[in-house]
C-alpha atoms as a PDB file:
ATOM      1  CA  UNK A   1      83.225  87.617 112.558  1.00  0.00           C
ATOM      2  CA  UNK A   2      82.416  89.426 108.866  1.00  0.00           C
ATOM      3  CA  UNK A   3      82.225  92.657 107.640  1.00  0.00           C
ATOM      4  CA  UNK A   4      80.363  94.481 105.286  1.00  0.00           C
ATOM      5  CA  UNK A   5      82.885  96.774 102.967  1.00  0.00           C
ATOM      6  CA  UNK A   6      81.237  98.918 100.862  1.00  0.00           C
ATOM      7  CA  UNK A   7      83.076 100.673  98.076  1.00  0.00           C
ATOM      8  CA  UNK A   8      82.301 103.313  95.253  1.00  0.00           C
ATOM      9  CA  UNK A   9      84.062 101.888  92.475  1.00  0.00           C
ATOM     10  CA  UNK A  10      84.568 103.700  88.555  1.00  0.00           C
ATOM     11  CA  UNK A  11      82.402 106.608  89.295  1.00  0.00           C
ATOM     12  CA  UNK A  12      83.802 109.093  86.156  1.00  0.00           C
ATOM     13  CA  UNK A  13      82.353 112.454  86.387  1.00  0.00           C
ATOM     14  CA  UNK A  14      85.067 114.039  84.389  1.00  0.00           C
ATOM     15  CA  UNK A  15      86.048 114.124  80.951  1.00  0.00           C
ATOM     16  CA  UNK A  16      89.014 112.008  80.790  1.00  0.00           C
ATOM     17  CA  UNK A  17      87.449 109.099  82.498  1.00  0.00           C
ATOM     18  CA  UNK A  18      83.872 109.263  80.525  1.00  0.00           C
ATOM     19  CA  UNK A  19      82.529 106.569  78.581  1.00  0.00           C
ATOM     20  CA  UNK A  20      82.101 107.921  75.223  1.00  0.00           C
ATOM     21  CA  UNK A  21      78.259 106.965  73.642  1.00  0.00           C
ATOM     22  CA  UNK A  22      78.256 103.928  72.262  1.00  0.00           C
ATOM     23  CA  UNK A  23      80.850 101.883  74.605  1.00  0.00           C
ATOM     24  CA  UNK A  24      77.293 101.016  76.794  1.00  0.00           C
ATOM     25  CA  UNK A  25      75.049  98.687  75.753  1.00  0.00           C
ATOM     26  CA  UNK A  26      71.676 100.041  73.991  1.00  0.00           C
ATOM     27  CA  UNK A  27      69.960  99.794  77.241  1.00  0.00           C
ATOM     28  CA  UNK A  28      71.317 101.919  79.106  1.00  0.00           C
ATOM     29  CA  UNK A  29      72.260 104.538  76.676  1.00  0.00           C
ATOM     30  CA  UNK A  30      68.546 105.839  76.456  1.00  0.00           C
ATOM     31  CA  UNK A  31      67.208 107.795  73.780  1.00  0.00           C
ATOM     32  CA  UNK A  32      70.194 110.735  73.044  1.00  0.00           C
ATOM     33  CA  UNK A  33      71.205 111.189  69.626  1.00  0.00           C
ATOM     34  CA  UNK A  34      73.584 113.713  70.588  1.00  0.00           C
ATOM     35  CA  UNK A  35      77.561 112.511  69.710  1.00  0.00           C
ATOM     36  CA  UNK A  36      78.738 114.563  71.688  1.00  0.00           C
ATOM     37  CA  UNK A  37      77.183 112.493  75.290  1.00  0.00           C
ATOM     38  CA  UNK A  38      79.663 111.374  77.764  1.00  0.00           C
ATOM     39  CA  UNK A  39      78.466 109.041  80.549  1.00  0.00           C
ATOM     40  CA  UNK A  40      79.793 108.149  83.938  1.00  0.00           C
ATOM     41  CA  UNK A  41      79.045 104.852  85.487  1.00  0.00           C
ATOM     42  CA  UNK A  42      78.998 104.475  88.996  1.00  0.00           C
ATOM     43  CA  UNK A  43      79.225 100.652  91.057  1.00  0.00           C
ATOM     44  CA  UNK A  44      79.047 100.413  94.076  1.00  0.00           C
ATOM     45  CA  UNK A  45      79.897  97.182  96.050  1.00  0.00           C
ATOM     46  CA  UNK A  46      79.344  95.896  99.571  1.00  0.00           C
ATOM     47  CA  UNK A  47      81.342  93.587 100.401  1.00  0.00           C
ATOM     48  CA  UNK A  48      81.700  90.655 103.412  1.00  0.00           C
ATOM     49  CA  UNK A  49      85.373  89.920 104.669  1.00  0.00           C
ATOM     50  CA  UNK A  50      86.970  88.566 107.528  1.00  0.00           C
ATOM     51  CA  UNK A  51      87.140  91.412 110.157  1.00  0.00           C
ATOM     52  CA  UNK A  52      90.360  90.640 111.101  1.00  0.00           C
ATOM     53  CA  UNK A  53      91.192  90.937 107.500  1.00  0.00           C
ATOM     54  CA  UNK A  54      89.349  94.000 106.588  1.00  0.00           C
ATOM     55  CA  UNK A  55      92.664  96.459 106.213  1.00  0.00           C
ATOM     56  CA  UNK A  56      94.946  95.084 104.728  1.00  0.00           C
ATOM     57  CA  UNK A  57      92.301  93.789 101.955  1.00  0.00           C
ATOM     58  CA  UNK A  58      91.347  97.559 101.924  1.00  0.00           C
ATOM     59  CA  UNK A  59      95.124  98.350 101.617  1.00  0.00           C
ATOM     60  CA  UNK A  60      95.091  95.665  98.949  1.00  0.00           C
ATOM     61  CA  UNK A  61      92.498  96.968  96.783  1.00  0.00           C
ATOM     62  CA  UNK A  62      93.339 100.651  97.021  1.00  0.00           C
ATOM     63  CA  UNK A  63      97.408  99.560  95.747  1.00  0.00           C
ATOM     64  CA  UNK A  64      95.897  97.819  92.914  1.00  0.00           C
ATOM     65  CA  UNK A  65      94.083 100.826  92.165  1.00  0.00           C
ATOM     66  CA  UNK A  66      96.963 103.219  92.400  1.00  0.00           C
ATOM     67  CA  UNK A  67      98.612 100.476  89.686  1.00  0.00           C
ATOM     68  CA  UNK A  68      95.591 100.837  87.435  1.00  0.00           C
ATOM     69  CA  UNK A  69      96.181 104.778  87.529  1.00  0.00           C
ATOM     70  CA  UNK A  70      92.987 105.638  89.151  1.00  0.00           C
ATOM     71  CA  UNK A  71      92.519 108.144  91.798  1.00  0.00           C
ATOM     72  CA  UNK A  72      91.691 107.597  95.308  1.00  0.00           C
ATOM     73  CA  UNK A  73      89.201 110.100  96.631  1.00  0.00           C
ATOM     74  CA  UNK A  74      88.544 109.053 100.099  1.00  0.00           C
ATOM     75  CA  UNK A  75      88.994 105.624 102.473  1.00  0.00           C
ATOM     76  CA  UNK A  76      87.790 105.408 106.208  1.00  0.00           C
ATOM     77  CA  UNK A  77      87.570 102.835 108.466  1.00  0.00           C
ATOM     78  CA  UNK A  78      84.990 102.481 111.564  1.00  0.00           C
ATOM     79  CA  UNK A  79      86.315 100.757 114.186  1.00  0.00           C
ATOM     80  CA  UNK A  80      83.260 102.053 116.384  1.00  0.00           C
ATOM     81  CA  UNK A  81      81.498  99.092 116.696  1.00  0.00           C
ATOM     82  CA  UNK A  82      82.630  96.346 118.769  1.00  0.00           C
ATOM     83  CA  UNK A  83      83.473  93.126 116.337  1.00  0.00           C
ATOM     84  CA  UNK A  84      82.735  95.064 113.694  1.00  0.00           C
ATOM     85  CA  UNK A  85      84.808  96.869 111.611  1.00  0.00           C
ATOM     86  CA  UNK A  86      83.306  98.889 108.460  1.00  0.00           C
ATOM     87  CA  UNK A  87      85.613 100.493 105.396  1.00  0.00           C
ATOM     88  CA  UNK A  88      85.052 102.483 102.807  1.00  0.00           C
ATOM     89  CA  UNK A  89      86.809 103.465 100.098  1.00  0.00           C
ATOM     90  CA  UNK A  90      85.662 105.914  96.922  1.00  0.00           C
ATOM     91  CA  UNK A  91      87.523 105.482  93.754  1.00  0.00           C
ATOM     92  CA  UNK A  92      87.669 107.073  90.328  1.00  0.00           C
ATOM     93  CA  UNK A  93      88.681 104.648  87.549  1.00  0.00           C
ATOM     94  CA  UNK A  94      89.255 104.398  83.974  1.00  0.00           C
ATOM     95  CA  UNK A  95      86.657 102.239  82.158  1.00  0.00           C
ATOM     96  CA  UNK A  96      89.032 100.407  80.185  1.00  0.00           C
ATOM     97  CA  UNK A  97      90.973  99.611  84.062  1.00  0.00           C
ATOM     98  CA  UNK A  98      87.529  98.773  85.604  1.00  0.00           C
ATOM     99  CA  UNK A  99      87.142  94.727  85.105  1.00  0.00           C
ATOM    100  CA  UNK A 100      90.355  94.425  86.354  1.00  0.00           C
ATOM    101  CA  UNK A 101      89.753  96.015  89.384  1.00  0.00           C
ATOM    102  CA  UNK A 102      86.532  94.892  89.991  1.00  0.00           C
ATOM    103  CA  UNK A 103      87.763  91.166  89.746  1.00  0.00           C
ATOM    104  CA  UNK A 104      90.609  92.535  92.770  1.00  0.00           C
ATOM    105  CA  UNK A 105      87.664  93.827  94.251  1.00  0.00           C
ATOM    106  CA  UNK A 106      85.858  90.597  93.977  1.00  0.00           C
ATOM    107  CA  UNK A 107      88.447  88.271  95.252  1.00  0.00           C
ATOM    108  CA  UNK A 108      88.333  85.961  97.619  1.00  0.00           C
ATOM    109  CA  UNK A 109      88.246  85.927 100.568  1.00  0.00           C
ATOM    110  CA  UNK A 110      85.446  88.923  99.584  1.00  0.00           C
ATOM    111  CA  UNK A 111      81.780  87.638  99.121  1.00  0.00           C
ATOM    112  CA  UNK A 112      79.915  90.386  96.767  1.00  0.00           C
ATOM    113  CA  UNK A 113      76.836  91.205  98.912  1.00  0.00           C
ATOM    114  CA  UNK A 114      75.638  94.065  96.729  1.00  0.00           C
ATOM    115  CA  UNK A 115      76.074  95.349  93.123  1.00  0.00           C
ATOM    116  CA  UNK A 116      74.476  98.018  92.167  1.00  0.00           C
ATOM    117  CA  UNK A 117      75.236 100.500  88.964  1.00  0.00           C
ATOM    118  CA  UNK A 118      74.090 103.511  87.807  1.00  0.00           C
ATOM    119  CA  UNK A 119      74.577 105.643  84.714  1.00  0.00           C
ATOM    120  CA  UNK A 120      74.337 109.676  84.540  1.00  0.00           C
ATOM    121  CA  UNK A 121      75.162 111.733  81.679  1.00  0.00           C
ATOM    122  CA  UNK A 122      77.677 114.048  81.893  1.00  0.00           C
ATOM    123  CA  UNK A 123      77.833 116.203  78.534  1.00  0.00           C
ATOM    124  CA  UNK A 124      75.210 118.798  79.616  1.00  0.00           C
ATOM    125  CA  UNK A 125      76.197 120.846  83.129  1.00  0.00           C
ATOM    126  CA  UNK A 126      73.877 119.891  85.865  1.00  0.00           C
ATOM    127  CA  UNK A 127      73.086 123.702  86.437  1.00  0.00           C
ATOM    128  CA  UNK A 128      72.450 124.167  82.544  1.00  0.00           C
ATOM    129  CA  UNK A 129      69.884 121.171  82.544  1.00  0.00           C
ATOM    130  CA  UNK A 130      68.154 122.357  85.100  1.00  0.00           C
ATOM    131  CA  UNK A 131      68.121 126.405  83.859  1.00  0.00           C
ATOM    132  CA  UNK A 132      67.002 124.634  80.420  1.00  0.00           C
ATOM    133  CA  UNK A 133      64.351 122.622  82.385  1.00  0.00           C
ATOM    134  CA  UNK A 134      63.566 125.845  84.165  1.00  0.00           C
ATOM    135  CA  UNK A 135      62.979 127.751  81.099  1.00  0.00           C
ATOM    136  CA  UNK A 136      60.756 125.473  79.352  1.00  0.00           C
ATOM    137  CA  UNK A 137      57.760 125.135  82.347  1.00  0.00           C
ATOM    138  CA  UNK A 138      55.179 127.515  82.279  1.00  0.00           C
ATOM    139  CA  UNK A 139      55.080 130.551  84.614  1.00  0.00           C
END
């Protein structure tokens, strides 16, 4: 039997773990001219692994990322359905320690079932974009 394990992988929302402008490819660094724009990427993963398998490849992944110095913000594991087991893990990574992890991550006996990323600028506070946005809509 398989199982899907999704994970949150190099999700950065804070300074020290930003992507500075310019380390992104044109694409996805939009139209900002400001050097002072910090982005945080965030991938997120589903995996398929043998269920019987399922923690200790969890346990695996979340070591290597304690030996890539990231932080591990949550992990769960759902037993609740019968012959199927479901983890999770959430992760926040360096960008420089991301490929590395991400080829743990993508290891066999793990099939990659999803990929998805997504990029969100984090040099202007959400509540001051929004006030800003506020501001500038007529009454």
């Amino acid at each position: 039997m398989f199982v899907l394990l999704p994970l949150l992988a190099a999700c950065a929302p804070s300074p020290d773990n930003a992507v500075p402008n310019g380390a992104l490819p044109q694409a996805m660094q939009g139209n900002s001219s400001s050097a002072e724009r910090r982005l945080a990427i965030t991938h997120r993963y589903t995996l398929r692994v043998p269920s019987a398998e399922t923690e200790a490849i969890q346990q695996k992944h979340m070591a290597e990322c304690a030996k890539l110095g990231c932080s591990i913000l949550s992990t769960s594991i759902d037993r609740s359905n019968e012959g199927r087991i479901n983890a999770r893990a959430s992760v926040r990574i360096k960008p420089e320690s991301f490929d590395a992890f991400a080829a743990v991550l993508t290891a066999p006996p793990a099939q990659v079932t999803m990929h998805a990323q997504s990029v969100e600028d984090i040099a202007v506070p959400r509540t001051a974009a929004r006030c800003e946005n506020s501001a500038a809509r007529p009454p």
